[in-house]
C-alpha atoms as a PDB file:
ATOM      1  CA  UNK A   1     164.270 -17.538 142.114  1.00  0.00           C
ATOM      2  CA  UNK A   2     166.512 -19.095 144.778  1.00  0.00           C
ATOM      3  CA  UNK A   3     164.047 -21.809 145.370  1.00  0.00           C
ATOM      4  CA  UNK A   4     163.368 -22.364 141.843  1.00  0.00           C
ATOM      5  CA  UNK A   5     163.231 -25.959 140.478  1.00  0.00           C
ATOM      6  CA  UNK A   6     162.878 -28.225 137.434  1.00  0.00           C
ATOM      7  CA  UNK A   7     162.060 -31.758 137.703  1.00  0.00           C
ATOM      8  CA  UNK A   8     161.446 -33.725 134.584  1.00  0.00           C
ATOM      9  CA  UNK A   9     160.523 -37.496 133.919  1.00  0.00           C
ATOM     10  CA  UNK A  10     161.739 -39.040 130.715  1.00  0.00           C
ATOM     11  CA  UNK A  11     162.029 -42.099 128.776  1.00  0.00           C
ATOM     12  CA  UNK A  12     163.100 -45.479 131.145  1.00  0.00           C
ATOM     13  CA  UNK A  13     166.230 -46.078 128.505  1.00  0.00           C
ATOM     14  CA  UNK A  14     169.616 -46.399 130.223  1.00  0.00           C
ATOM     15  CA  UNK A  15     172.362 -44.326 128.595  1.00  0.00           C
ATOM     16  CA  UNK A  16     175.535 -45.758 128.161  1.00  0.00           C
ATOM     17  CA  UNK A  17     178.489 -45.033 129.907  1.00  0.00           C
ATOM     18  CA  UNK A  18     180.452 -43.417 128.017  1.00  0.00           C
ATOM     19  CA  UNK A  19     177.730 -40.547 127.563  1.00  0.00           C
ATOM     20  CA  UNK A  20     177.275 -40.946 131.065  1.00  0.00           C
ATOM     21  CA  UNK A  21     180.888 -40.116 131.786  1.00  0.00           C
ATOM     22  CA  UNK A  22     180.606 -37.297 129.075  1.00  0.00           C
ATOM     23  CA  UNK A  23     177.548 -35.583 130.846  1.00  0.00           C
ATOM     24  CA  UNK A  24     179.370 -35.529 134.115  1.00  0.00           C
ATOM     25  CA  UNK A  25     182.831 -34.372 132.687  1.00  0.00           C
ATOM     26  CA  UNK A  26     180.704 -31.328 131.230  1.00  0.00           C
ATOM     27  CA  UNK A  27     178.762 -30.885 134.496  1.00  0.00           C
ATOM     28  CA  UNK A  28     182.292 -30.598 136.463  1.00  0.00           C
ATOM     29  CA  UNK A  29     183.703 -27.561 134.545  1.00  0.00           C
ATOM     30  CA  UNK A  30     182.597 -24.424 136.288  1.00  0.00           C
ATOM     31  CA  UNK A  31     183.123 -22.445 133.601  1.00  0.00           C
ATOM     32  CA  UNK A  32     179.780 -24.530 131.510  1.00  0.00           C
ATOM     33  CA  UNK A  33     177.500 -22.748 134.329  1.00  0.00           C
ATOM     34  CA  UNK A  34     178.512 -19.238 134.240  1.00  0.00           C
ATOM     35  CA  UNK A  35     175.702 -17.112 133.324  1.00  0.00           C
ATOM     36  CA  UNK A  36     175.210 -13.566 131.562  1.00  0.00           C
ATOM     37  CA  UNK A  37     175.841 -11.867 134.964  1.00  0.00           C
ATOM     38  CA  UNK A  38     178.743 -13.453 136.701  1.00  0.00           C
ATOM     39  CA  UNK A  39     176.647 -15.983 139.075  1.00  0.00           C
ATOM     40  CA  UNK A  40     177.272 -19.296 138.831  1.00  0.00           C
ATOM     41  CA  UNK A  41     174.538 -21.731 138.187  1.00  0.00           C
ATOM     42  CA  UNK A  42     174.208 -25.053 140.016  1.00  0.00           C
ATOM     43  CA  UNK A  43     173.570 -28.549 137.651  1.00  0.00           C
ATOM     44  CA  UNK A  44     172.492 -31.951 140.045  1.00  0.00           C
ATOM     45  CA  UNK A  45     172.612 -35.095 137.668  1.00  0.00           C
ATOM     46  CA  UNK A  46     170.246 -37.585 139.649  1.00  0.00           C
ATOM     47  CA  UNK A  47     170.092 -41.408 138.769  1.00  0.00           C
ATOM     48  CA  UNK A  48     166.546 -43.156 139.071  1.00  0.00           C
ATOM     49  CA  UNK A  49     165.721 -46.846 138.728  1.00  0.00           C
ATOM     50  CA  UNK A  50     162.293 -46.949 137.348  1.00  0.00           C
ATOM     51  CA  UNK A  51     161.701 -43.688 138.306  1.00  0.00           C
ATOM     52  CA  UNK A  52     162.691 -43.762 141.448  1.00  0.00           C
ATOM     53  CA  UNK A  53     166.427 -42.072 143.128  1.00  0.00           C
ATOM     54  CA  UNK A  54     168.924 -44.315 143.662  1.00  0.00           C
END
């Protein structure tokens, strides 16, 4: 499980920022990853440009 990973493709839409702001803000508070056993789960927001990183 260490390695595990989850990639996902979706729609070319840009969000706006304010939801963009929102979606960080929740990413930042530790307490939002906790999970049933103490460990702390980790959350990377990457940006793409038709679908590629930026």
């Amino acid at each position: 499980m260490r390695r595990r990973q989850s990639i996902r493709t979706y729609d070319s839409q840009n969000i706006s920022e304010t939801h963009l702001q929102l979606i960080k803000d929740y990413i930042e508070r530790e307490a939002n990853f906790i999970g049933p056993f103490g460990r702390k789960g980790r959350v990377e927001l990457v940006q793409v440009n038709n679908n590629v990183t930026v």
